[in-house]
PDB file of N, CA and C in Angstrom:
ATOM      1  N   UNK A   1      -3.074  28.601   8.719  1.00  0.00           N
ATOM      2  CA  UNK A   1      -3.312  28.790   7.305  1.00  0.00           C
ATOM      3  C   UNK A   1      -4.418  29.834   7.126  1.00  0.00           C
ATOM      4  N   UNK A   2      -4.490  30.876   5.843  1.00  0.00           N
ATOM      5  CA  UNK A   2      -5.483  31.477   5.683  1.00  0.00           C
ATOM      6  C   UNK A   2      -6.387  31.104   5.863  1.00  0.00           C
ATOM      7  N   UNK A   3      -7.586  31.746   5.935  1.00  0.00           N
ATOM      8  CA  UNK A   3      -8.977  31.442   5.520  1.00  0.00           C
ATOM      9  C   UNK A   3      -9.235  30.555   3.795  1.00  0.00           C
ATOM     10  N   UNK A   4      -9.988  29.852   3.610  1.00  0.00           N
ATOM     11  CA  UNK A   4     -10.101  29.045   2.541  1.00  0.00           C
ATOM     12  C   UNK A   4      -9.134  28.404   1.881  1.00  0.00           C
ATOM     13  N   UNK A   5      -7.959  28.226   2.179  1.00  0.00           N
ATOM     14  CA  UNK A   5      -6.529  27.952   1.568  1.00  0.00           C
ATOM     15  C   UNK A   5      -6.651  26.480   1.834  1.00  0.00           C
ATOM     16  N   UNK A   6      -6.114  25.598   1.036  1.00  0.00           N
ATOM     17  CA  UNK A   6      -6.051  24.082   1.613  1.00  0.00           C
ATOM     18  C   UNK A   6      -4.895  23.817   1.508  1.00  0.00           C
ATOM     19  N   UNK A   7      -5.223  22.670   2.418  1.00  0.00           N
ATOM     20  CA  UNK A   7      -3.552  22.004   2.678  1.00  0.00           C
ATOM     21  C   UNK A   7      -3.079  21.306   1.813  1.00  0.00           C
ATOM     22  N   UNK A   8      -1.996  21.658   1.681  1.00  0.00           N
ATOM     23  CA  UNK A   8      -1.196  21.055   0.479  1.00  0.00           C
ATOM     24  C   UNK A   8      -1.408  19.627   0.739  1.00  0.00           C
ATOM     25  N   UNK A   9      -1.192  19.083  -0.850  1.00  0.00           N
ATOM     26  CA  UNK A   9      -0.897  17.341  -0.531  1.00  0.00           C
ATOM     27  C   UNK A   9       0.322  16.890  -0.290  1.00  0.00           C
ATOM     28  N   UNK A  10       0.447  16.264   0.540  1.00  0.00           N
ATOM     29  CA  UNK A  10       1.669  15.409   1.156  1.00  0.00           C
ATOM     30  C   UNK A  10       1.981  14.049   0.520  1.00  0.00           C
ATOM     31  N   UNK A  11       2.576  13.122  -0.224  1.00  0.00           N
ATOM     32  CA  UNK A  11       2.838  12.167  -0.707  1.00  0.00           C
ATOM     33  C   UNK A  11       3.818  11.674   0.140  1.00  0.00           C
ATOM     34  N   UNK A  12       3.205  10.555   0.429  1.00  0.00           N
ATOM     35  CA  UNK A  12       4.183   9.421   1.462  1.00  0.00           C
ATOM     36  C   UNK A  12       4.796   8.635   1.100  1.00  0.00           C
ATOM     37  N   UNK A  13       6.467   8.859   0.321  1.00  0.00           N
ATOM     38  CA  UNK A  13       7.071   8.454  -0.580  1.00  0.00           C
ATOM     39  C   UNK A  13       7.622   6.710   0.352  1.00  0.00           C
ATOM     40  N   UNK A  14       7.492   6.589   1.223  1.00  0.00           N
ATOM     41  CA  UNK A  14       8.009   5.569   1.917  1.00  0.00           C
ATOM     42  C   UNK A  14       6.266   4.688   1.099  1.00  0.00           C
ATOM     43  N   UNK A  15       5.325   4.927   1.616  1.00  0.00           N
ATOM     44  CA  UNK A  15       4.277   4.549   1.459  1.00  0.00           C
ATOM     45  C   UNK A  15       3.896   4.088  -0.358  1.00  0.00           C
ATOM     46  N   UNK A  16       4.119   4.689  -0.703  1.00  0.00           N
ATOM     47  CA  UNK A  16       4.107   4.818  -2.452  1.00  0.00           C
ATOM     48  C   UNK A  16       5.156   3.640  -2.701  1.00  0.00           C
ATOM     49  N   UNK A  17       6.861   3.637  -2.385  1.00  0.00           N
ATOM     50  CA  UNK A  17       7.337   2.650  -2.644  1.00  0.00           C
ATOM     51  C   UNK A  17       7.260   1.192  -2.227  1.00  0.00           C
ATOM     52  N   UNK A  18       6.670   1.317  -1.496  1.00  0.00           N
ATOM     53  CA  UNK A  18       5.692   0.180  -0.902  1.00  0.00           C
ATOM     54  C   UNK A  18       5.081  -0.422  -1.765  1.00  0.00           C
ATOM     55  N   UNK A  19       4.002   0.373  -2.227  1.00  0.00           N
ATOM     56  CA  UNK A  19       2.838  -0.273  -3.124  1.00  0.00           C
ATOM     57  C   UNK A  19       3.895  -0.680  -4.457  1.00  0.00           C
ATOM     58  N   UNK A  20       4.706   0.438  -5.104  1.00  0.00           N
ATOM     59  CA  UNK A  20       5.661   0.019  -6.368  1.00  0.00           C
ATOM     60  C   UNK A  20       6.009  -1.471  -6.286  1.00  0.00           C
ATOM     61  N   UNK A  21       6.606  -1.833  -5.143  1.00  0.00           N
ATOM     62  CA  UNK A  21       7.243  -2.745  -4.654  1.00  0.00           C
ATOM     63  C   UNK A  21       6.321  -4.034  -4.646  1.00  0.00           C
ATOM     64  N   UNK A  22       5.352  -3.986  -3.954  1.00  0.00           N
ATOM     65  CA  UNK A  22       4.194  -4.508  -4.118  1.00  0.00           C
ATOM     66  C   UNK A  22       3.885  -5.406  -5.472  1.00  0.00           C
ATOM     67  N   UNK A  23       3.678  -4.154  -5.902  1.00  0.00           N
ATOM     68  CA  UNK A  23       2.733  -4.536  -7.698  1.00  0.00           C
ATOM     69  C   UNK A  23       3.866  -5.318  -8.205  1.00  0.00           C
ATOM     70  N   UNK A  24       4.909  -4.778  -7.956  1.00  0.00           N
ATOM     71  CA  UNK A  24       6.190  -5.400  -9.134  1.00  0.00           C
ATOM     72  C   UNK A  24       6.713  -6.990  -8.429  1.00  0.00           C
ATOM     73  N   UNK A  25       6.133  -7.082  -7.496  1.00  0.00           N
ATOM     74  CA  UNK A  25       6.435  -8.305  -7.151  1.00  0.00           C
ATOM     75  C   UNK A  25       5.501  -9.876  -7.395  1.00  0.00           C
ATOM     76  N   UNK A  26       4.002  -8.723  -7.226  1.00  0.00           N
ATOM     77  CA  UNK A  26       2.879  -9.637  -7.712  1.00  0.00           C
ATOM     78  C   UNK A  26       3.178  -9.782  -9.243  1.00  0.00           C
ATOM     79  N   UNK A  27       3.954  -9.003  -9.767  1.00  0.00           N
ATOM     80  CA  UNK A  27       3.668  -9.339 -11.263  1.00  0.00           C
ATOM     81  C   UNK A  27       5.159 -10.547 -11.294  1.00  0.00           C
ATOM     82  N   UNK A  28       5.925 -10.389 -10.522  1.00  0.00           N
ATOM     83  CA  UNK A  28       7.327 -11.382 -10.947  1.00  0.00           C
ATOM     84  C   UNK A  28       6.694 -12.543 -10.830  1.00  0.00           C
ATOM     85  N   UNK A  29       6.074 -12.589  -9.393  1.00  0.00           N
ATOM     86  CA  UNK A  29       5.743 -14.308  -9.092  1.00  0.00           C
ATOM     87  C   UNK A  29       4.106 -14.512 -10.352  1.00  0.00           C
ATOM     88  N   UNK A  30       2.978 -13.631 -10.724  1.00  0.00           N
ATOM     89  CA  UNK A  30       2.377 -14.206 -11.945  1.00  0.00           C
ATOM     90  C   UNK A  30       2.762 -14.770 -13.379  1.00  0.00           C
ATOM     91  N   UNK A  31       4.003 -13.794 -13.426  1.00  0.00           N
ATOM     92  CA  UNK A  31       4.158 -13.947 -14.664  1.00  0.00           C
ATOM     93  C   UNK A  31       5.829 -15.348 -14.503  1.00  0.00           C
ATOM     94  N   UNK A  32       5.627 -15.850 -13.343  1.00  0.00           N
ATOM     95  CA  UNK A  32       6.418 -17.315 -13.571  1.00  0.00           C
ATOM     96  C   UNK A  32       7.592 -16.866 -13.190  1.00  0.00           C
ATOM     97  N   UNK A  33       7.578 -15.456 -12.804  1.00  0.00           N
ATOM     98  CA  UNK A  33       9.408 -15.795 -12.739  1.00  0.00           C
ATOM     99  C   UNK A  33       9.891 -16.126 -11.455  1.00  0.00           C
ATOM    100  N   UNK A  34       9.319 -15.899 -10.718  1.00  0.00           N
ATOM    101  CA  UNK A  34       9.379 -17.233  -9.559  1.00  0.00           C
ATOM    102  C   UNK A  34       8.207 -18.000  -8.742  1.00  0.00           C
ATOM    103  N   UNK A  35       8.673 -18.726  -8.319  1.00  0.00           N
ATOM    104  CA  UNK A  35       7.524 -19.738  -8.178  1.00  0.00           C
ATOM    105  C   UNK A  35       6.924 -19.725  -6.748  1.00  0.00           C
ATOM    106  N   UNK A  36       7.529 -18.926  -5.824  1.00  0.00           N
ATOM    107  CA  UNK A  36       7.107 -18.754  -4.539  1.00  0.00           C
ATOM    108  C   UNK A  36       7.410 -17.314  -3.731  1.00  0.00           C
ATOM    109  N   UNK A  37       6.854 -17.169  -2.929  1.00  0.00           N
ATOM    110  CA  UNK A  37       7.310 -15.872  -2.046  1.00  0.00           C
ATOM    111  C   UNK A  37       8.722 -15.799  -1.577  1.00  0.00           C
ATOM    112  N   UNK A  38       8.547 -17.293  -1.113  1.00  0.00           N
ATOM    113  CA  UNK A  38      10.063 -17.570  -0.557  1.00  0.00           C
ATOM    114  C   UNK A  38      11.351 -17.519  -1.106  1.00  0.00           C
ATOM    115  N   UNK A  39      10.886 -17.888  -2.478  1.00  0.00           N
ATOM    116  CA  UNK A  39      11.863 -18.174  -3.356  1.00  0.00           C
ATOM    117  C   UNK A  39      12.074 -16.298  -3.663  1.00  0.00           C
ATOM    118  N   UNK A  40      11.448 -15.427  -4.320  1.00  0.00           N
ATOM    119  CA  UNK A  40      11.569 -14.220  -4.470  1.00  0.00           C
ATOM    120  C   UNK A  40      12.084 -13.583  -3.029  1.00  0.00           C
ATOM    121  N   UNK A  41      11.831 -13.484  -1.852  1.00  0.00           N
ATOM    122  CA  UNK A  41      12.066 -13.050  -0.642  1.00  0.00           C
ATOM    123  C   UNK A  41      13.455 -13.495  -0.355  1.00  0.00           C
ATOM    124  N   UNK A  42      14.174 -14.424  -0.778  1.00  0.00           N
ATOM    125  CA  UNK A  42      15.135 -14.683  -1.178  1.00  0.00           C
ATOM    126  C   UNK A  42      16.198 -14.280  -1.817  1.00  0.00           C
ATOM    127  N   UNK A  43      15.673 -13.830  -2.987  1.00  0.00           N
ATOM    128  CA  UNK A  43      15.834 -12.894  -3.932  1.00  0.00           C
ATOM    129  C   UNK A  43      16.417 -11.399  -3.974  1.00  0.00           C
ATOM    130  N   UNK A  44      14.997 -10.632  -2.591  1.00  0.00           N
ATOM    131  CA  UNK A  44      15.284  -9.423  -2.434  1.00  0.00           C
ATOM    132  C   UNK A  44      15.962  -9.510  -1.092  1.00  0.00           C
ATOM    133  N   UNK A  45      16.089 -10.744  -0.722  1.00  0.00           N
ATOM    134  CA  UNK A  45      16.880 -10.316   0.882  1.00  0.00           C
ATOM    135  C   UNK A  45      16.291  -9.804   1.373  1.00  0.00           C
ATOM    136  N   UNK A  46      14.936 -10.393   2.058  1.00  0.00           N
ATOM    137  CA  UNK A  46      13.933  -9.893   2.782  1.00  0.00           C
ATOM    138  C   UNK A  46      13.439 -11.124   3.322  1.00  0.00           C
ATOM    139  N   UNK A  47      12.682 -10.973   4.541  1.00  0.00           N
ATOM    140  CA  UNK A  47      12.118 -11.941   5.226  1.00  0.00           C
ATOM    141  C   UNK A  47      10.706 -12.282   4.682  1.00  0.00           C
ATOM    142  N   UNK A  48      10.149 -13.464   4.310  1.00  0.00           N
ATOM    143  CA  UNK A  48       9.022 -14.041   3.445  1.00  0.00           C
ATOM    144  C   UNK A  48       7.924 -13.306   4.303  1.00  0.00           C
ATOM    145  N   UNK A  49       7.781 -13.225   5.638  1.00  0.00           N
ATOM    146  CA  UNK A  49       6.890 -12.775   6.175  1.00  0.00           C
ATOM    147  C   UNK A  49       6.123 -11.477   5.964  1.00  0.00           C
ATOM    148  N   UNK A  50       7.907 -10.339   6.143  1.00  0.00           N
ATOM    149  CA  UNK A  50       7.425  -8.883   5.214  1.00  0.00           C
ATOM    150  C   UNK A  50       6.438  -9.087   3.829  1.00  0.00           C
ATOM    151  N   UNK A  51       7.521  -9.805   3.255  1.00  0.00           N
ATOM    152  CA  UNK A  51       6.927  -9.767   1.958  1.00  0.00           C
ATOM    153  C   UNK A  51       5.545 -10.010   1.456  1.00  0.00           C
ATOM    154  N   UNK A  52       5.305 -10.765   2.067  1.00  0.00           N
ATOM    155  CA  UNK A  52       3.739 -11.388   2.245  1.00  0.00           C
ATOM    156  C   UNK A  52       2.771 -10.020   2.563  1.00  0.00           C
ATOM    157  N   UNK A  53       3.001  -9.687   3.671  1.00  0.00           N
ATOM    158  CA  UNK A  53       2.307  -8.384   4.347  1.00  0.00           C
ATOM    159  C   UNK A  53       2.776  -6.941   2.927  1.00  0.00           C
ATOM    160  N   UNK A  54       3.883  -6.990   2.587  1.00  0.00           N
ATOM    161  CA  UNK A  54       3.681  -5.709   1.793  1.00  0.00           C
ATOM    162  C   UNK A  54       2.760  -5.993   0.337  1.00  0.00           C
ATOM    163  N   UNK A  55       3.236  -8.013  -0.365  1.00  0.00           N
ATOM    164  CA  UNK A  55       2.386  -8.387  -0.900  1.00  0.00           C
ATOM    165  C   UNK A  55       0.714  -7.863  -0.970  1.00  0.00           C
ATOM    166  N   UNK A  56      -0.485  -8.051   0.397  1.00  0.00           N
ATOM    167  CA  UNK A  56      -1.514  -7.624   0.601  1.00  0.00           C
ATOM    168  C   UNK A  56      -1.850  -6.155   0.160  1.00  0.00           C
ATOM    169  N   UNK A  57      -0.845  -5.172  -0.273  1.00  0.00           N
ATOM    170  CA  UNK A  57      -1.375  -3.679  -0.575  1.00  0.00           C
ATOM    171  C   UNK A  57      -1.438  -4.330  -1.657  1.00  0.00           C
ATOM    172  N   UNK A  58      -1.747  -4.648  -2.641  1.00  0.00           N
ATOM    173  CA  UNK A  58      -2.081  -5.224  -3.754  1.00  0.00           C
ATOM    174  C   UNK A  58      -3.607  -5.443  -3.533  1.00  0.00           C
ATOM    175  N   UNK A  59      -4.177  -5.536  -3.028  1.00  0.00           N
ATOM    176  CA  UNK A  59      -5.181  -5.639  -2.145  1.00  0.00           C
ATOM    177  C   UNK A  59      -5.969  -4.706  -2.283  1.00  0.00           C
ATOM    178  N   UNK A  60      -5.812  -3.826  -2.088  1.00  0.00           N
ATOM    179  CA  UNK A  60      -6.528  -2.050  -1.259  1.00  0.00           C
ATOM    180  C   UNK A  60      -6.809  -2.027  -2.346  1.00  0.00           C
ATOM    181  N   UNK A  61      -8.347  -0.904  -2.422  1.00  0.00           N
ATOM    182  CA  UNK A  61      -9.152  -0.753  -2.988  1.00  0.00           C
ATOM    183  C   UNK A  61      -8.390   0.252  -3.772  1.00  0.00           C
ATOM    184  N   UNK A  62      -9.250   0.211  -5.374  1.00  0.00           N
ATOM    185  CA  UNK A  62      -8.223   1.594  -6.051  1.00  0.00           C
ATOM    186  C   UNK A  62      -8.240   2.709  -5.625  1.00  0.00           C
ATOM    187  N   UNK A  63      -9.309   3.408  -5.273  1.00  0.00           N
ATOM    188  CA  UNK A  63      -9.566   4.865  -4.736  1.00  0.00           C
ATOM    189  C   UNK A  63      -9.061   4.668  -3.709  1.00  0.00           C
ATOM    190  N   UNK A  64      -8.536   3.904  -2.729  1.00  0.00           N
ATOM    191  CA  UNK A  64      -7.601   4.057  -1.957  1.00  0.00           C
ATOM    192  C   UNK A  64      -6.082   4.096  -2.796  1.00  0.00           C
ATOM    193  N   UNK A  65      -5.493   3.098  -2.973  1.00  0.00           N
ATOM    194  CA  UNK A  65      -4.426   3.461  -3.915  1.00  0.00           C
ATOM    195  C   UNK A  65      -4.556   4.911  -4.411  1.00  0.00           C
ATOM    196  N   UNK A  66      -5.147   5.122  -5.460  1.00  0.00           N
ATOM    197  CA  UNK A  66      -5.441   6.828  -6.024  1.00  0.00           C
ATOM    198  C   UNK A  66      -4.892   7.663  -4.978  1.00  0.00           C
ATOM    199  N   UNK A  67      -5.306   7.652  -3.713  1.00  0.00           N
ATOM    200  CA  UNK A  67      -5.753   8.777  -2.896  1.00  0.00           C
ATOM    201  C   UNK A  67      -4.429   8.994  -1.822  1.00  0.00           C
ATOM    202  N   UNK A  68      -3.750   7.371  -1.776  1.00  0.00           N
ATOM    203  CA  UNK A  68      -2.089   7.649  -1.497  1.00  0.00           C
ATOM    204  C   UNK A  68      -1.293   7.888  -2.488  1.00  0.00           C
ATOM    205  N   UNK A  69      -1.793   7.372  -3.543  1.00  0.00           N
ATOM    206  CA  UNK A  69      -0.500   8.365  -4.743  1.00  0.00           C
ATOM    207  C   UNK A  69      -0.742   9.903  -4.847  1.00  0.00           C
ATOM    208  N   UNK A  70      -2.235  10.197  -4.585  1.00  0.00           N
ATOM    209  CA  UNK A  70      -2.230  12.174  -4.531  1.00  0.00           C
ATOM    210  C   UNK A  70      -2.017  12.299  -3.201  1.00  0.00           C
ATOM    211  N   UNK A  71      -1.649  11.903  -2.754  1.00  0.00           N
ATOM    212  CA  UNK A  71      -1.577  12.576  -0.995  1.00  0.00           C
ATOM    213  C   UNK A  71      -2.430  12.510  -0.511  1.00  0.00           C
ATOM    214  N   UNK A  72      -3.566  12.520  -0.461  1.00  0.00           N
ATOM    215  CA  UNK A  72      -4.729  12.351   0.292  1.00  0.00           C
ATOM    216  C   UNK A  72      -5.134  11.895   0.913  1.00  0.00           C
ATOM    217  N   UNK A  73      -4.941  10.598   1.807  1.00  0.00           N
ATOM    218  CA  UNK A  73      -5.359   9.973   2.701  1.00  0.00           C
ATOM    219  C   UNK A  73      -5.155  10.060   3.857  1.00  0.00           C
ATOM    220  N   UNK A  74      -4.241  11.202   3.971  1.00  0.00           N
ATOM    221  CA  UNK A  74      -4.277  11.660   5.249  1.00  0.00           C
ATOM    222  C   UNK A  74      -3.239  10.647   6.300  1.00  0.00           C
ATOM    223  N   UNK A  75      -3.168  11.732   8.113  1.00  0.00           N
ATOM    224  CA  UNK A  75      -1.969  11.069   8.602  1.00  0.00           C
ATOM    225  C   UNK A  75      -2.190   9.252   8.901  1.00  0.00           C
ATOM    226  N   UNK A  76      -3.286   9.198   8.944  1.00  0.00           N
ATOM    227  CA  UNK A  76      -3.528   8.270   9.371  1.00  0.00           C
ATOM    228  C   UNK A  76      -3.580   6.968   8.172  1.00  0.00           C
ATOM    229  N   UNK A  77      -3.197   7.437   7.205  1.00  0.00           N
ATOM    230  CA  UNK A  77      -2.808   5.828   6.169  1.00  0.00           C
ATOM    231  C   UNK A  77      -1.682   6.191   6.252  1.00  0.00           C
ATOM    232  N   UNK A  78      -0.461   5.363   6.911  1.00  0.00           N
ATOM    233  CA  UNK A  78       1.311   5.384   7.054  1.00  0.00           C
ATOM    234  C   UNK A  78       1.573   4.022   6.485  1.00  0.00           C
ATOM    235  N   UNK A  79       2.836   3.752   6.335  1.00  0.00           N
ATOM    236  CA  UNK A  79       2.979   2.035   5.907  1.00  0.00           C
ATOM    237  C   UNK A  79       3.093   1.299   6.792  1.00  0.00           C
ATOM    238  N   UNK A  80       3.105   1.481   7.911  1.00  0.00           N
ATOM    239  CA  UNK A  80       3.020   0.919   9.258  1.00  0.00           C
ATOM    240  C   UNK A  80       1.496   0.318   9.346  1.00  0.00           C
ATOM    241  N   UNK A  81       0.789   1.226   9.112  1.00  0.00           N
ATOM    242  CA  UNK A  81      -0.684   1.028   9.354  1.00  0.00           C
ATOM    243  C   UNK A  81      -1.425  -0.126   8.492  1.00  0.00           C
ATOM    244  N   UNK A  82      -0.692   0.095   7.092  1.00  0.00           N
ATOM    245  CA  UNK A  82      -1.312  -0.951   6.111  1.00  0.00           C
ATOM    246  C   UNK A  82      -1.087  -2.063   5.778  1.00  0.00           C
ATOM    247  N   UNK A  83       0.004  -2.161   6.494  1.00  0.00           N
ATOM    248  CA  UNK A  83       1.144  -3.370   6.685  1.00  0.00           C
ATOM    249  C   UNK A  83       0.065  -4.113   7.756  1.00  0.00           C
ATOM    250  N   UNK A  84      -0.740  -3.347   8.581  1.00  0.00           N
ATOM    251  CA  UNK A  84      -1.715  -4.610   9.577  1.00  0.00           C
ATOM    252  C   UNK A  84      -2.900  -5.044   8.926  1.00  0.00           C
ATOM    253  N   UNK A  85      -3.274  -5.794   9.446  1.00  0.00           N
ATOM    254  CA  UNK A  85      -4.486  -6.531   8.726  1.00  0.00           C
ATOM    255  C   UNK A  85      -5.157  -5.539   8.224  1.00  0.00           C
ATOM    256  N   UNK A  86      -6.494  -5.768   7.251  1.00  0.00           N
ATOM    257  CA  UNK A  86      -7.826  -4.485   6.987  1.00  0.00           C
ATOM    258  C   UNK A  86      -8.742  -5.331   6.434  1.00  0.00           C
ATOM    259  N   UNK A  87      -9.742  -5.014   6.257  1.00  0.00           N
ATOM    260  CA  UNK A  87     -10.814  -5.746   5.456  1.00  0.00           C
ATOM    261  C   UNK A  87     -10.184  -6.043   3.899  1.00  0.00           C
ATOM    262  N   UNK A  88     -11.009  -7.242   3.038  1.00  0.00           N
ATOM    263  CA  UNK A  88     -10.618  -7.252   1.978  1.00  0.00           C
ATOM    264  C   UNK A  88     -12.120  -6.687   0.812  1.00  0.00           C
ATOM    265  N   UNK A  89     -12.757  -6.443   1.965  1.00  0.00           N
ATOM    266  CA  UNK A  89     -14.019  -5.400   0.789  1.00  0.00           C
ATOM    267  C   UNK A  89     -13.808  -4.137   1.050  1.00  0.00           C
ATOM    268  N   UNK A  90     -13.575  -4.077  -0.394  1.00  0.00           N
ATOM    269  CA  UNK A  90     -12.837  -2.013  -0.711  1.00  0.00           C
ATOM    270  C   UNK A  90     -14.130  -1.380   0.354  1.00  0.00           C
ATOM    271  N   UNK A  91     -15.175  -1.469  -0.267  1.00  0.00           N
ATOM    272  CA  UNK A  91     -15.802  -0.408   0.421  1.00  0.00           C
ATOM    273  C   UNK A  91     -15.762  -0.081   2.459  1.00  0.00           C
ATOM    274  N   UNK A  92     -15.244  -0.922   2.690  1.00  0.00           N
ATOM    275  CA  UNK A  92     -14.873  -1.087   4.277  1.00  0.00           C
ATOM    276  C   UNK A  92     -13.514  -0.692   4.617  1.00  0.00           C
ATOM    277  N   UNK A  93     -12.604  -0.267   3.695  1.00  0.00           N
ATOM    278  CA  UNK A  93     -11.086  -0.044   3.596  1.00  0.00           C
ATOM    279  C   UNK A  93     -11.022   1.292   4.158  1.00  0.00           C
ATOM    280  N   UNK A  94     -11.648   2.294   3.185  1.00  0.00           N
ATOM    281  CA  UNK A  94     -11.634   3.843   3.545  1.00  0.00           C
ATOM    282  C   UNK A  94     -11.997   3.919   5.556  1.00  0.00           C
ATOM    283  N   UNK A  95     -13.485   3.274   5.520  1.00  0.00           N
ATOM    284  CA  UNK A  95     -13.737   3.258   7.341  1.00  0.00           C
ATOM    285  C   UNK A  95     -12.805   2.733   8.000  1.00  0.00           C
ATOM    286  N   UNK A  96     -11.905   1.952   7.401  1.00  0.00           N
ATOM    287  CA  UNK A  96     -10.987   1.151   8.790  1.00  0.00           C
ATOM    288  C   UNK A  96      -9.910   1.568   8.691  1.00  0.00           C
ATOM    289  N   UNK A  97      -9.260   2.763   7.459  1.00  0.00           N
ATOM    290  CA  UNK A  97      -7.965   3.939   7.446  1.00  0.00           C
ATOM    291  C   UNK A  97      -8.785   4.849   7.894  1.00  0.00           C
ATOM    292  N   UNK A  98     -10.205   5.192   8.304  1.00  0.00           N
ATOM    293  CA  UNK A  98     -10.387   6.614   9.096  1.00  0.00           C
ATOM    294  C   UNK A  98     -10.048   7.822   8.431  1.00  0.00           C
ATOM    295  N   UNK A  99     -11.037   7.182   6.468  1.00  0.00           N
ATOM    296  CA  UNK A  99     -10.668   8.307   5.622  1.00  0.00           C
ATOM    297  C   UNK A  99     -11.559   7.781   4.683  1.00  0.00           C
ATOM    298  N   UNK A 100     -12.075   9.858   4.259  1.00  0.00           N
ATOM    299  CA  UNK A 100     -13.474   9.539   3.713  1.00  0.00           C
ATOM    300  C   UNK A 100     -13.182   9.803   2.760  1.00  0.00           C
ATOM    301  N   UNK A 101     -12.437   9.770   1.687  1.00  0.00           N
ATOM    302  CA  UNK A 101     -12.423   9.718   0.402  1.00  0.00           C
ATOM    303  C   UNK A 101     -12.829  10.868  -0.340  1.00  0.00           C
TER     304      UNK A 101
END
């Protein structure tokens, strides 16, 4: 790349539908429309276990969220990666994706 030119942002559309997926699920089971993971996992024809684990990006700090919807977080936040455990205090999230915000 030139001199001073930056790298484009990359959006990790696998990663993004993740979180969609996510939110819209935390909101089915709050708002009553079903009463368990299992029962929804059911639902989407998915194993309760996934669900649970994609459940937790619900989790991640917003400026993390933010920073995978602009591309920014670089190679190292994948959905593979967030799918494993992480801290649940935001400010420890960015150090343990190995991204400084």
């Amino acid at each position: 790349m030139p001199e001073g030119a930056t790298q484009p942002r990359r959006t990790d559309n696998t990663l993004v539908k993740a979180l969609a997926r996510a939110f819209r699920w935390k909101h089915m089971l709050e708002s009553g429309e079903f009463a368990t993971v299992a029962e929804l996992a059911e639902r989407e024809a998915i194993a309760p276990s996934y669900m649970t684990r994609v459940l937790r990006l619900t989790l991640l700090a917003p400026d993390v969220i933010e920073a995978i919807l602009d591309g920014q977080p670089g190679s190292e936040v994948t959905l593979a990666r967030v799918l494993e455990p992480f801290p649940m205090h935001w400010a420890e999230q960015p150090v343990h994706f190995s991204w400084t915000g």
